[in-house]
Protein backbone atom coordinates (compact mmCIF):
# COMPACT_ATOMS: atom_id res chain seq x y z
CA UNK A 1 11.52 -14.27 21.72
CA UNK A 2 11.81 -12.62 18.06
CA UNK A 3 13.13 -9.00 17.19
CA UNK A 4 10.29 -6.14 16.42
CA UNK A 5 8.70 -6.24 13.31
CA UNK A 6 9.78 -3.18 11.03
CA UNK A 7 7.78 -0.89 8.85
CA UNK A 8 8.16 -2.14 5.20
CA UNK A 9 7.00 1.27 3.06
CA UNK A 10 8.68 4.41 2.12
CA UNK A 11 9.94 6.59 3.70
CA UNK A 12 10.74 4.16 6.84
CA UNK A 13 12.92 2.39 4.33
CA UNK A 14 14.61 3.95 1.39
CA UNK A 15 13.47 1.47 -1.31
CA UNK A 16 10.35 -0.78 -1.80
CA UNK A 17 10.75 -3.78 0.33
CA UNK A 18 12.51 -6.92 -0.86
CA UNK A 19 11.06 -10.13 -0.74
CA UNK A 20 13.13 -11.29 1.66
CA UNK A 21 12.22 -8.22 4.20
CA UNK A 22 8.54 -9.68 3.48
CA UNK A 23 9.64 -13.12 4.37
CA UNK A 24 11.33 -12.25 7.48
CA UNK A 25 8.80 -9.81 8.68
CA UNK A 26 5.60 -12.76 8.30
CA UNK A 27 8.08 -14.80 10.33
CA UNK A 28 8.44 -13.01 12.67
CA UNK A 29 4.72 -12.27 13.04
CA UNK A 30 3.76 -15.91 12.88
CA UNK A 31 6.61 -16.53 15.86
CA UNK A 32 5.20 -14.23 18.03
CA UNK A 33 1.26 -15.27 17.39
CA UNK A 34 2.10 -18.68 17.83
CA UNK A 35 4.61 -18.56 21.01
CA UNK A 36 7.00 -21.03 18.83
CA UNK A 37 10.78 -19.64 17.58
CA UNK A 38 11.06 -23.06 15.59
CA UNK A 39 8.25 -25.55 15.45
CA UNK A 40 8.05 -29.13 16.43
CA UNK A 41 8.10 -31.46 13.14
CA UNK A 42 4.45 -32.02 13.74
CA UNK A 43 3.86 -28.38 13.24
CA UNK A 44 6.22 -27.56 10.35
CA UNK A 45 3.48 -27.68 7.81
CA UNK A 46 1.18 -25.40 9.44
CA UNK A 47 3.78 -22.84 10.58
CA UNK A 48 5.32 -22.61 6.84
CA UNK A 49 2.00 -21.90 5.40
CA UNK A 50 0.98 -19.14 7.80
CA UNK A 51 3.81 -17.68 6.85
CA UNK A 52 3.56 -17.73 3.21
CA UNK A 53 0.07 -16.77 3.32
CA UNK A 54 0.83 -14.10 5.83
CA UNK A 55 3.92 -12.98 3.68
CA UNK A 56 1.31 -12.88 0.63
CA UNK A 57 -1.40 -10.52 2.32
CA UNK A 58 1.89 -8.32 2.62
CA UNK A 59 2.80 -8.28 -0.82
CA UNK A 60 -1.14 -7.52 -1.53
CA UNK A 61 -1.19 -4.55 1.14
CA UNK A 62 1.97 -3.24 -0.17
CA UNK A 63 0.74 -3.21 -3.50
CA UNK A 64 -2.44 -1.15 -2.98
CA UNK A 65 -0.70 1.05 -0.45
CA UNK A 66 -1.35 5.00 -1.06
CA UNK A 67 1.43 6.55 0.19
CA UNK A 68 0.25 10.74 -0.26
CA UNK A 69 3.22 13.20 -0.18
CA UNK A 70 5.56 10.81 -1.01
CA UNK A 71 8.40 10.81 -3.57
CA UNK A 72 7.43 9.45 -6.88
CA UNK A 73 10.73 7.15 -7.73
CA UNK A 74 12.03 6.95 -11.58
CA UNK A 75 13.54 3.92 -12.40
């Protein structure tokens, strides 16, 4: 039905993760919870929030993430 969902911190990927890798991995969560690749109209609504809501918890885990040992990056 939908691809695995990949890790989104250092050091599984090289950089912090876009907002677009945060999109697509809440989309792929709400896909597989809800058994539905696309929605029916009637569920559009519902299926778009989860995933911004889901995709928002990410940003907030991401955020507050502690990752010991790794790398400190210098812009």
């Amino acid at each position: 039905m939908c691809r695995s969902i990949k890790t989104l911190r250092p050091p599984a990927i090289p950089d912090e993760a876009t907002e677009e890798d945060i999109r697509a991995a809440a989309l792929q969560f709400v896909r597989k919870v809800s058994g539905f690749r696309a929605p029916a109209a009637h569920n559009q609504e519902v299926f778009d929030r989860a995933v911004d809501e889901i995709a928002a918890a990410t940003v907030r885990l991401m955020d507050g993430l502690e990752v010991r040992g790794a790398a400190v990056r210098t812009p």
